[in-house]
PDB file of N, CA and C in Angstrom:
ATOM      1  N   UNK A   1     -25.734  -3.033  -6.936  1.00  0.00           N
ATOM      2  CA  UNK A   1     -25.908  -1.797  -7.664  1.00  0.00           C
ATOM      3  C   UNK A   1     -25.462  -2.029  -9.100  1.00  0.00           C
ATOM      4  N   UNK A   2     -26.173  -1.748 -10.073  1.00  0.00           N
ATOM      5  CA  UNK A   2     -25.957  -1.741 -11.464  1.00  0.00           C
ATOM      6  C   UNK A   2     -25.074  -1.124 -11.819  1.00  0.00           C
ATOM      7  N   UNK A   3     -23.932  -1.732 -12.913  1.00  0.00           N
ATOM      8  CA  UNK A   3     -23.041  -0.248 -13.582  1.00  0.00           C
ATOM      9  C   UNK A   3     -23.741   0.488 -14.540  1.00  0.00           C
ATOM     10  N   UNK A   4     -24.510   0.444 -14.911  1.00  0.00           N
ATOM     11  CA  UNK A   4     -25.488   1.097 -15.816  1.00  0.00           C
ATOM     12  C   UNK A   4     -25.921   2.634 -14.901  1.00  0.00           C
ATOM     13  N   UNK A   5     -26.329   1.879 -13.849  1.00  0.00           N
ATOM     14  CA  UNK A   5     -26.945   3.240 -12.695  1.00  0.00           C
ATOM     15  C   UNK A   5     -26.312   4.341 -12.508  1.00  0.00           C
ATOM     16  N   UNK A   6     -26.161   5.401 -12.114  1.00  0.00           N
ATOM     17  CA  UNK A   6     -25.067   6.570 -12.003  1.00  0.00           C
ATOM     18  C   UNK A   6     -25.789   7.086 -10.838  1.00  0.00           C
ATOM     19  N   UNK A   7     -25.380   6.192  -9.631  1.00  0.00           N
ATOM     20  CA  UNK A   7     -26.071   6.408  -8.486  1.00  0.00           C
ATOM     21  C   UNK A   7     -24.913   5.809  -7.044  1.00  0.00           C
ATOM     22  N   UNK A   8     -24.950   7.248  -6.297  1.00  0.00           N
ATOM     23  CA  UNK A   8     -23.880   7.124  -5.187  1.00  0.00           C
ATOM     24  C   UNK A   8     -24.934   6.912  -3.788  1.00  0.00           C
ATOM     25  N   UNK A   9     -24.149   5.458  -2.985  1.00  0.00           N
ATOM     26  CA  UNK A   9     -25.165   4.755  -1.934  1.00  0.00           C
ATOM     27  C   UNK A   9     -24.452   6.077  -0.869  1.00  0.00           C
ATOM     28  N   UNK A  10     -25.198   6.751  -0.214  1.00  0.00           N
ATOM     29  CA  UNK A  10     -24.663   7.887   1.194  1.00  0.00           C
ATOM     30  C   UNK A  10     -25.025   7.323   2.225  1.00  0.00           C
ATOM     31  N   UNK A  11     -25.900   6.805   2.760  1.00  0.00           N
ATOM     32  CA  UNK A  11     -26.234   6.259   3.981  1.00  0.00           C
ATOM     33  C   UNK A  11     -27.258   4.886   4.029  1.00  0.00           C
ATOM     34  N   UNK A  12     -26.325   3.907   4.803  1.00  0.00           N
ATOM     35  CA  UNK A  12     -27.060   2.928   5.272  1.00  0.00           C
ATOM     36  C   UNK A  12     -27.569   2.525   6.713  1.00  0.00           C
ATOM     37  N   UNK A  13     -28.691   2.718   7.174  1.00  0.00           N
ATOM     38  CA  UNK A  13     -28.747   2.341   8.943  1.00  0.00           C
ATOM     39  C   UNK A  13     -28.045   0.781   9.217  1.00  0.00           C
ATOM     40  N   UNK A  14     -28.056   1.046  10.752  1.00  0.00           N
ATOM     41  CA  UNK A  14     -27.184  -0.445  10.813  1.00  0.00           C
ATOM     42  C   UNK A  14     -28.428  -1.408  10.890  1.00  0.00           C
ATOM     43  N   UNK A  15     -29.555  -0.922  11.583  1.00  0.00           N
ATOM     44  CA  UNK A  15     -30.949  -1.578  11.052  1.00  0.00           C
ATOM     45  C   UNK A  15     -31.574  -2.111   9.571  1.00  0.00           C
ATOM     46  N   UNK A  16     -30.888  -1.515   8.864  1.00  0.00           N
ATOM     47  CA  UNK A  16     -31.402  -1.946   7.567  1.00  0.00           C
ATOM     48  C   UNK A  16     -32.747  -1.559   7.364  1.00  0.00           C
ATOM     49  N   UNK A  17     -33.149  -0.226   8.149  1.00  0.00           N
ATOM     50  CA  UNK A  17     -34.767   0.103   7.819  1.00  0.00           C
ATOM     51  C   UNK A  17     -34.248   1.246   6.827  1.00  0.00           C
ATOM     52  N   UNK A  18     -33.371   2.006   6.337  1.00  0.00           N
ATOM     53  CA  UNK A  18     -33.999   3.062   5.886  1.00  0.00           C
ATOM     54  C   UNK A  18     -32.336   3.358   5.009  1.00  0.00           C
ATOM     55  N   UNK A  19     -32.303   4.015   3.620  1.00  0.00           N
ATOM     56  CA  UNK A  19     -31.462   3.950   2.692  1.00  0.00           C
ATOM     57  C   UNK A  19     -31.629   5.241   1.601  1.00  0.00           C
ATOM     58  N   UNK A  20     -30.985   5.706   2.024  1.00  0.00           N
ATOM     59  CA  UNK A  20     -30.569   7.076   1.277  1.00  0.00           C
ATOM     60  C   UNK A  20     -29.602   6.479  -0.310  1.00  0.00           C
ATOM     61  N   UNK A  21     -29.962   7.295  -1.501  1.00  0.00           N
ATOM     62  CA  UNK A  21     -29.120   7.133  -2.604  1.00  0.00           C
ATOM     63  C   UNK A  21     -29.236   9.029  -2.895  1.00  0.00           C
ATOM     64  N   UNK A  22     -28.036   9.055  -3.301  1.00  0.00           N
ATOM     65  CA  UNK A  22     -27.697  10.174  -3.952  1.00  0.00           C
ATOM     66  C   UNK A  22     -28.007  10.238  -5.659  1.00  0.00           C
ATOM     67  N   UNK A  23     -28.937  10.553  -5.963  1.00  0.00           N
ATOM     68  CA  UNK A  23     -28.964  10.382  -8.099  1.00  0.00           C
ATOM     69  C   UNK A  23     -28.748  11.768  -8.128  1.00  0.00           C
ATOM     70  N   UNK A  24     -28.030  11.788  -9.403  1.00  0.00           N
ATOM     71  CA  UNK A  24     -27.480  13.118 -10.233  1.00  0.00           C
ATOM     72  C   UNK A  24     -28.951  14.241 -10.406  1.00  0.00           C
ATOM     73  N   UNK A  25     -30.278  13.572 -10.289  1.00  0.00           N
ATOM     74  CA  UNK A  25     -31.323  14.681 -10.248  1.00  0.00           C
ATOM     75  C   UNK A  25     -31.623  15.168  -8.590  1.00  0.00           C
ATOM     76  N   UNK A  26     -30.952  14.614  -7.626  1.00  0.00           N
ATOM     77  CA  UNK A  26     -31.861  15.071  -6.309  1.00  0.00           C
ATOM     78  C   UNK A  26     -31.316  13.935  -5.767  1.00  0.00           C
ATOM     79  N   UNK A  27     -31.374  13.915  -4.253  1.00  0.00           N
ATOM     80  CA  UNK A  27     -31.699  12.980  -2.887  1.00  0.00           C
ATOM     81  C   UNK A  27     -33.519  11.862  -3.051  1.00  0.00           C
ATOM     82  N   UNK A  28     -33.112  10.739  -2.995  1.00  0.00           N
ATOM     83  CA  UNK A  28     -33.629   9.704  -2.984  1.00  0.00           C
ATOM     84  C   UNK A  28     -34.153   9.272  -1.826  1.00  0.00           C
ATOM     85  N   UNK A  29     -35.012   8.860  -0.962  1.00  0.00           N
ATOM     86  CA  UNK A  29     -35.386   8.108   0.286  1.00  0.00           C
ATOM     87  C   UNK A  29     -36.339   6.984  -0.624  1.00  0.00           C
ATOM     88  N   UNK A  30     -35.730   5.466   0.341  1.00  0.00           N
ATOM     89  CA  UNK A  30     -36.092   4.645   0.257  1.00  0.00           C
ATOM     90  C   UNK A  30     -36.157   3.720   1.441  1.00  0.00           C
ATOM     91  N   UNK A  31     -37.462   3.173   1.793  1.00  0.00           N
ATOM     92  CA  UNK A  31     -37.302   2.233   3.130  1.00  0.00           C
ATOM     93  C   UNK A  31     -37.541   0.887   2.503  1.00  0.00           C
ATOM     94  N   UNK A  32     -36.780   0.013   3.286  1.00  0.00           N
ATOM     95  CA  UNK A  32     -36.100  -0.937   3.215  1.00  0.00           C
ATOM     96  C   UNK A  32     -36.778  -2.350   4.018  1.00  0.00           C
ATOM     97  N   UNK A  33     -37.033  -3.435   3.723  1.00  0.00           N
ATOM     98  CA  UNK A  33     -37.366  -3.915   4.953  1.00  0.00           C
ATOM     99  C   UNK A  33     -36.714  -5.588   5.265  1.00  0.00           C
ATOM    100  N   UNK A  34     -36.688  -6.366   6.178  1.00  0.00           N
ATOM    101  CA  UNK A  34     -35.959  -7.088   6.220  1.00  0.00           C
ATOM    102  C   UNK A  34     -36.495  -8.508   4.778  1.00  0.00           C
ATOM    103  N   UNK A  35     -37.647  -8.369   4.429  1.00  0.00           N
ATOM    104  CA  UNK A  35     -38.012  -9.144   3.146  1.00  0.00           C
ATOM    105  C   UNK A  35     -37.164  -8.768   2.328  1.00  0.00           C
ATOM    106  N   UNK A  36     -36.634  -7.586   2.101  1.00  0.00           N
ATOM    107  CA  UNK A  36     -35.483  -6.819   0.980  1.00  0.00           C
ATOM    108  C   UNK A  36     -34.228  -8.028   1.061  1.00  0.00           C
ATOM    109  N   UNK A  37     -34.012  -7.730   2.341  1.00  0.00           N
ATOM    110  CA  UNK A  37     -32.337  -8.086   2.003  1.00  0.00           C
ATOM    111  C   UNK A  37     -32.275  -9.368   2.001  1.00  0.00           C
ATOM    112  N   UNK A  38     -31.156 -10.104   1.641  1.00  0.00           N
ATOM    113  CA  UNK A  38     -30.358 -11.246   1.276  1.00  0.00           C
ATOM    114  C   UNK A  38     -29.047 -11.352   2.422  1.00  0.00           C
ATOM    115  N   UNK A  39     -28.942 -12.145   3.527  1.00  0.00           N
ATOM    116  CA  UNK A  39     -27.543 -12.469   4.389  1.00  0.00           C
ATOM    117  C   UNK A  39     -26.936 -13.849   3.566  1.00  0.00           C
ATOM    118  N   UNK A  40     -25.926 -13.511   3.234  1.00  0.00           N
ATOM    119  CA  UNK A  40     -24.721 -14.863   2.691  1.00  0.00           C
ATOM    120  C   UNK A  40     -23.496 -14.361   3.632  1.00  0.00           C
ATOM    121  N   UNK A  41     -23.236 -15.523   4.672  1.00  0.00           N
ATOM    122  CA  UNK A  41     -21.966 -15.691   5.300  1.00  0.00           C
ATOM    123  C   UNK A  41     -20.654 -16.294   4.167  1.00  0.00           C
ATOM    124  N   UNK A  42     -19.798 -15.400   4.351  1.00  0.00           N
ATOM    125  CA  UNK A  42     -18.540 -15.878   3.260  1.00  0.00           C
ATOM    126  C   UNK A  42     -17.383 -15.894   4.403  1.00  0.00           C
ATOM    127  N   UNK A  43     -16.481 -16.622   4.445  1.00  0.00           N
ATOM    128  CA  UNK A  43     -15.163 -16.868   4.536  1.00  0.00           C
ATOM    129  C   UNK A  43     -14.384 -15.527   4.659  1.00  0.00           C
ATOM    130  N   UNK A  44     -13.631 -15.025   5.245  1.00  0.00           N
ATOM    131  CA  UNK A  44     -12.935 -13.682   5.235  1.00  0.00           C
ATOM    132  C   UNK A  44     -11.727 -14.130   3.988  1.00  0.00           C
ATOM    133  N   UNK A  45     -11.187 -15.330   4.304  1.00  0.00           N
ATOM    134  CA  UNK A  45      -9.945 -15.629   3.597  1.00  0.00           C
ATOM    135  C   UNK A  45     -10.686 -16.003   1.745  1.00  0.00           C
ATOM    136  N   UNK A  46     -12.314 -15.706   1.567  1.00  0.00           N
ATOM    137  CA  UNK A  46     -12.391 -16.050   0.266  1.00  0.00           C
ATOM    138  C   UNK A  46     -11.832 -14.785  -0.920  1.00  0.00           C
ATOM    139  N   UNK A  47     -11.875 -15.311  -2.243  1.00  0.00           N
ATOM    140  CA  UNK A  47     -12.119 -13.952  -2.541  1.00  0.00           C
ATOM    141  C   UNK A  47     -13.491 -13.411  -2.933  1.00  0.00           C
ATOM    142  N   UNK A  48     -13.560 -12.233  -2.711  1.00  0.00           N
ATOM    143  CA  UNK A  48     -15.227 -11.254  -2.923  1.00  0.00           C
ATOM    144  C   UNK A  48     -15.935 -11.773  -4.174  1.00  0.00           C
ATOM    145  N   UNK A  49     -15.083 -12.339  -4.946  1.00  0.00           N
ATOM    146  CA  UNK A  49     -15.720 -12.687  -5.792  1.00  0.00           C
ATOM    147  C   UNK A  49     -16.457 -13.935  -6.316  1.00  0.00           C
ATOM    148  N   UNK A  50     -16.130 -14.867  -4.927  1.00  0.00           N
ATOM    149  CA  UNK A  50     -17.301 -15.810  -4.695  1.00  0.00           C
ATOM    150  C   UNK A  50     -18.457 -15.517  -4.453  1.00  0.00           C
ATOM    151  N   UNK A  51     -18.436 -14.307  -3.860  1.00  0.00           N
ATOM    152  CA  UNK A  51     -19.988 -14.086  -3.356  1.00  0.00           C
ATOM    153  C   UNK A  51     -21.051 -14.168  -4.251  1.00  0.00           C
ATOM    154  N   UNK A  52     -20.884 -13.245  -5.568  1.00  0.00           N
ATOM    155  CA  UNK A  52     -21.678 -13.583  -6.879  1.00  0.00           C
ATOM    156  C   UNK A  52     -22.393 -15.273  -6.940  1.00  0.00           C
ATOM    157  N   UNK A  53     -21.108 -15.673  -6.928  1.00  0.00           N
ATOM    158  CA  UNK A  53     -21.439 -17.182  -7.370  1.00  0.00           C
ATOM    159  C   UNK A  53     -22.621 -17.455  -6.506  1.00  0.00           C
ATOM    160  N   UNK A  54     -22.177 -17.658  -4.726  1.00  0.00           N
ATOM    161  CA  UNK A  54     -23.368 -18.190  -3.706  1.00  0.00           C
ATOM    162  C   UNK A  54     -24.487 -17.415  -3.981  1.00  0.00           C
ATOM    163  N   UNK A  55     -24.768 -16.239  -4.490  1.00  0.00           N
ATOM    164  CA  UNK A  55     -25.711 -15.593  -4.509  1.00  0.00           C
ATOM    165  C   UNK A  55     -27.018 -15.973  -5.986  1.00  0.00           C
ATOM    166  N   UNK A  56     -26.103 -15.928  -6.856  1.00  0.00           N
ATOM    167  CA  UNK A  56     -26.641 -16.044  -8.322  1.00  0.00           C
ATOM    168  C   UNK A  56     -27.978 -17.421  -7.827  1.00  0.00           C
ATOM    169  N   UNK A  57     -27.605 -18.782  -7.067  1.00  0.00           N
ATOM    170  CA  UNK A  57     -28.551 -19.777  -7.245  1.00  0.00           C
ATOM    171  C   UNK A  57     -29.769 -19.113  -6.175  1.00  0.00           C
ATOM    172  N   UNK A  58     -29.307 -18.327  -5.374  1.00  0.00           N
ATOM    173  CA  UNK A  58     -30.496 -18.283  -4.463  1.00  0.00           C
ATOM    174  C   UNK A  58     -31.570 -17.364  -4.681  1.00  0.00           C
ATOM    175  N   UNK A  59     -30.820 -16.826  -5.681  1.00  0.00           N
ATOM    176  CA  UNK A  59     -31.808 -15.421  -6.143  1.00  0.00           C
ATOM    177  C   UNK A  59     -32.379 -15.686  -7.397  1.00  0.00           C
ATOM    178  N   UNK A  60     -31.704 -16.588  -7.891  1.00  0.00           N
ATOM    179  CA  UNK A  60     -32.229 -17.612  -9.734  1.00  0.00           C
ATOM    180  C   UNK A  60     -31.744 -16.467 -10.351  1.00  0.00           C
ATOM    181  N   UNK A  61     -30.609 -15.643 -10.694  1.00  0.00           N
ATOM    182  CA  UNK A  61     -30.837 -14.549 -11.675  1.00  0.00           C
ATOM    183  C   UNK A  61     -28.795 -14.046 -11.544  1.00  0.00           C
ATOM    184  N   UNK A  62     -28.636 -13.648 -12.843  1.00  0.00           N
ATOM    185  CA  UNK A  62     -26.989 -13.492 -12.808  1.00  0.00           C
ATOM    186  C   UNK A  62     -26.773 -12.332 -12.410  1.00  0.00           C
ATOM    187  N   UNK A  63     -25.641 -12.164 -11.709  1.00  0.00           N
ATOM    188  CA  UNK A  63     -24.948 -10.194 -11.232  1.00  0.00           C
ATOM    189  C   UNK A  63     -23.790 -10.099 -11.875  1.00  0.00           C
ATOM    190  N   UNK A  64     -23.923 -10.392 -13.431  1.00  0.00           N
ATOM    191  CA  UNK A  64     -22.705 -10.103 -13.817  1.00  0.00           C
ATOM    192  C   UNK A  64     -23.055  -8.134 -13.980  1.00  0.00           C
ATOM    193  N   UNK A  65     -23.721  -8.208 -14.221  1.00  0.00           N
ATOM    194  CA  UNK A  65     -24.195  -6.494 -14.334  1.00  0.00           C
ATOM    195  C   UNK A  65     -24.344  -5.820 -13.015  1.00  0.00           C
ATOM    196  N   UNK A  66     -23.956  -6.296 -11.631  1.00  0.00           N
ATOM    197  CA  UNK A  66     -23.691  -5.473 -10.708  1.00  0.00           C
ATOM    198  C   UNK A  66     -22.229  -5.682  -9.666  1.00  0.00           C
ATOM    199  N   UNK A  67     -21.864  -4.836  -9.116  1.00  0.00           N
ATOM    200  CA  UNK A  67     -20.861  -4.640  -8.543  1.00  0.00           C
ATOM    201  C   UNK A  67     -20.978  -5.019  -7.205  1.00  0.00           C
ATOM    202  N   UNK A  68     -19.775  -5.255  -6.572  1.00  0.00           N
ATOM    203  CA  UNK A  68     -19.915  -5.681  -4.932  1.00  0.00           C
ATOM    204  C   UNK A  68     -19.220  -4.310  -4.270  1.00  0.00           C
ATOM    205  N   UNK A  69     -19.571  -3.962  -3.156  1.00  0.00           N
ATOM    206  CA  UNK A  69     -19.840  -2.974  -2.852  1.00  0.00           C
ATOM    207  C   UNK A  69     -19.470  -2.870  -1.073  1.00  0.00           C
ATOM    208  N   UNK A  70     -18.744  -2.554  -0.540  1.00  0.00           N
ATOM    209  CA  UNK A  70     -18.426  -3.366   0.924  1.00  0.00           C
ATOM    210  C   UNK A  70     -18.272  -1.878   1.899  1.00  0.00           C
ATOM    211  N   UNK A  71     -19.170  -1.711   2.724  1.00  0.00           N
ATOM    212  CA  UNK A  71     -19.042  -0.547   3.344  1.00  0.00           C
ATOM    213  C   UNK A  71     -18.998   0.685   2.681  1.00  0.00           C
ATOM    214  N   UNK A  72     -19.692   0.513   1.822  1.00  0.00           N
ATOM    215  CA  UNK A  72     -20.241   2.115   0.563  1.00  0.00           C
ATOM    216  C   UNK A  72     -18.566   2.083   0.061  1.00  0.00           C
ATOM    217  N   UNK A  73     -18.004   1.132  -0.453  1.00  0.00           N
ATOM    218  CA  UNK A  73     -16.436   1.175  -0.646  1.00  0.00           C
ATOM    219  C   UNK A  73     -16.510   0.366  -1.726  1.00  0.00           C
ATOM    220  N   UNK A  74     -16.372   0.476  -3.137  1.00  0.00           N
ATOM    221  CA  UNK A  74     -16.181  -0.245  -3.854  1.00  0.00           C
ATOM    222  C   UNK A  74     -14.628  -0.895  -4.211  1.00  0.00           C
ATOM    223  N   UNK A  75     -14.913  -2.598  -4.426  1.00  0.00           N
ATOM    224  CA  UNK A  75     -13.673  -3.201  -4.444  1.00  0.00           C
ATOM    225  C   UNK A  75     -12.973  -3.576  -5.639  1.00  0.00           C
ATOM    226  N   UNK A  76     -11.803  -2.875  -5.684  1.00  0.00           N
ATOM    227  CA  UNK A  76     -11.022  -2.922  -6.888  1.00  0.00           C
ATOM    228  C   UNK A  76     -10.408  -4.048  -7.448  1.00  0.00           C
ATOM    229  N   UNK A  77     -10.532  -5.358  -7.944  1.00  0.00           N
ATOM    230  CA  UNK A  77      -9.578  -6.110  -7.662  1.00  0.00           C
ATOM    231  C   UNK A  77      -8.324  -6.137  -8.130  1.00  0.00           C
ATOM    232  N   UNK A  78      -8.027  -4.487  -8.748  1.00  0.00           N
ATOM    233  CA  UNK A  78      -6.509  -4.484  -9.145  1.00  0.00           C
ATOM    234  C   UNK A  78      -5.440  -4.477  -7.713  1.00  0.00           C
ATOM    235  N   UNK A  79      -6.527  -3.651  -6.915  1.00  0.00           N
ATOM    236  CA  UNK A  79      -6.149  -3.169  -5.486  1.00  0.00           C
ATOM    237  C   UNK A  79      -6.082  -4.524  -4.455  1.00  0.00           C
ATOM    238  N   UNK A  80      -6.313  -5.769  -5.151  1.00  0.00           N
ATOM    239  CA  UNK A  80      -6.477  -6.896  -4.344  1.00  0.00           C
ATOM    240  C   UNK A  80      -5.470  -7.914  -4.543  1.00  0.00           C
ATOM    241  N   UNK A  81      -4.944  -8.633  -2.986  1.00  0.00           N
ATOM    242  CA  UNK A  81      -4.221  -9.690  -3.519  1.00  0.00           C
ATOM    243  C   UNK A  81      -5.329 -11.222  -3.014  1.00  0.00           C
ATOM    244  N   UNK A  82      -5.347 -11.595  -3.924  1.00  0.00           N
ATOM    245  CA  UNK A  82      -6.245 -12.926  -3.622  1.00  0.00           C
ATOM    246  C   UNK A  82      -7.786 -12.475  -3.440  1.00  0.00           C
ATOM    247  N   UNK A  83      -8.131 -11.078  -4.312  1.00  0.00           N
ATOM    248  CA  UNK A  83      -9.412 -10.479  -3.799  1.00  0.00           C
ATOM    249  C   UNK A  83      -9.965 -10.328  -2.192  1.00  0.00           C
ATOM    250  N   UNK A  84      -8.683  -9.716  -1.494  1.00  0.00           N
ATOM    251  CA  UNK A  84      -8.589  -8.998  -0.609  1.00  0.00           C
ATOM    252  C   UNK A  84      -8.153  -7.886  -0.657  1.00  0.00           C
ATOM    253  N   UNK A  85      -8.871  -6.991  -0.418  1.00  0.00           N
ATOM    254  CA  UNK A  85      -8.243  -5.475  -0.554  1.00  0.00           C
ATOM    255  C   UNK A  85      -7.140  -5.177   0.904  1.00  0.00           C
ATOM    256  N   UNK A  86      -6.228  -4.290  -0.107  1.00  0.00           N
ATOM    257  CA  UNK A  86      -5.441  -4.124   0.492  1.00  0.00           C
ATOM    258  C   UNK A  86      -5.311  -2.757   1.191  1.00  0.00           C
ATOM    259  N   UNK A  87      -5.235  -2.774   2.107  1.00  0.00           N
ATOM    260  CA  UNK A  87      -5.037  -1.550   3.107  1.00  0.00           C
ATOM    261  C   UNK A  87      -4.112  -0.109   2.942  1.00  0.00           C
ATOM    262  N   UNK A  88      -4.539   0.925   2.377  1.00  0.00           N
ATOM    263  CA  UNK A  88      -3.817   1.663   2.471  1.00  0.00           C
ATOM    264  C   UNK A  88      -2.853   2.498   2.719  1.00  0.00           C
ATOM    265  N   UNK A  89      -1.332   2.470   3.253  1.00  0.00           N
ATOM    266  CA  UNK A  89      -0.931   2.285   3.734  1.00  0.00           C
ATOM    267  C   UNK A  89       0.017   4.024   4.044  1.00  0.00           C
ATOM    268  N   UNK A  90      -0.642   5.203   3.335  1.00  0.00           N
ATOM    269  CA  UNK A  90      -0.328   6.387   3.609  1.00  0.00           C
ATOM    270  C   UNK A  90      -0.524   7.001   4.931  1.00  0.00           C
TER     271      UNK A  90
END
C-alpha cells in the first residue's frame, strides 16, 4: 500500500478472492486473483524489513514508497525490538 494513498484495507478473505478498501469517497470492491499475489516465506526471527529487500528483485521495481502491512496492522518499528513487534502488554 502506498503512503501517498489515504486508503484503509477492511477486509481480506482467507482465499484471497475478494478485497474490500475503505477510500475517504465510498466503499471499494475489488476481486483479486491468485495471478495478483506474490508468496515470500521469511524467517519469523528476521526483521520485516527484509522482506522489501526479497521482494524488490522478483518484482524488478523498489517499495521504498510502500509500507508493510501484517494482518491489516501496520508495523511500527519504533514499537519493534529487532523489527519484531512487540506485544502489547495492557
Amino acid at each position: 500500500m502506498s503512503k501517498s494513498e489515504t486508503e484503509e484495507m477492511i477486509e481480506i478473505e482467507i482465499d484471497g478472492q475478494e478485497k474490500q478498501e475503505c477510500l475517504e469517497e465510498g466503499v471499494e470492491e475489488q476481486t483479486i486473483t491468485s495471478a495478483d499475489l506474490i508468496q515470500q516465506d521469511i524467517d519469523i526471527n528476521e526483521p520485516i524489513g527484509n522482506l522489501k529487500k526479497l521482494l524488490e528483485p522478483r518484482i524488478q521495481m523498489s517499495l521504498d514508497g510502500y509500507e508493510i502491512c501484517l494482518q491489516d496492522i501496520q508495523v511500527l518499528m519504533e514499537a519493534c525490538i529487532y523489527g519484531v513487534k512487540i506485544p502489547d502488554q495492557t
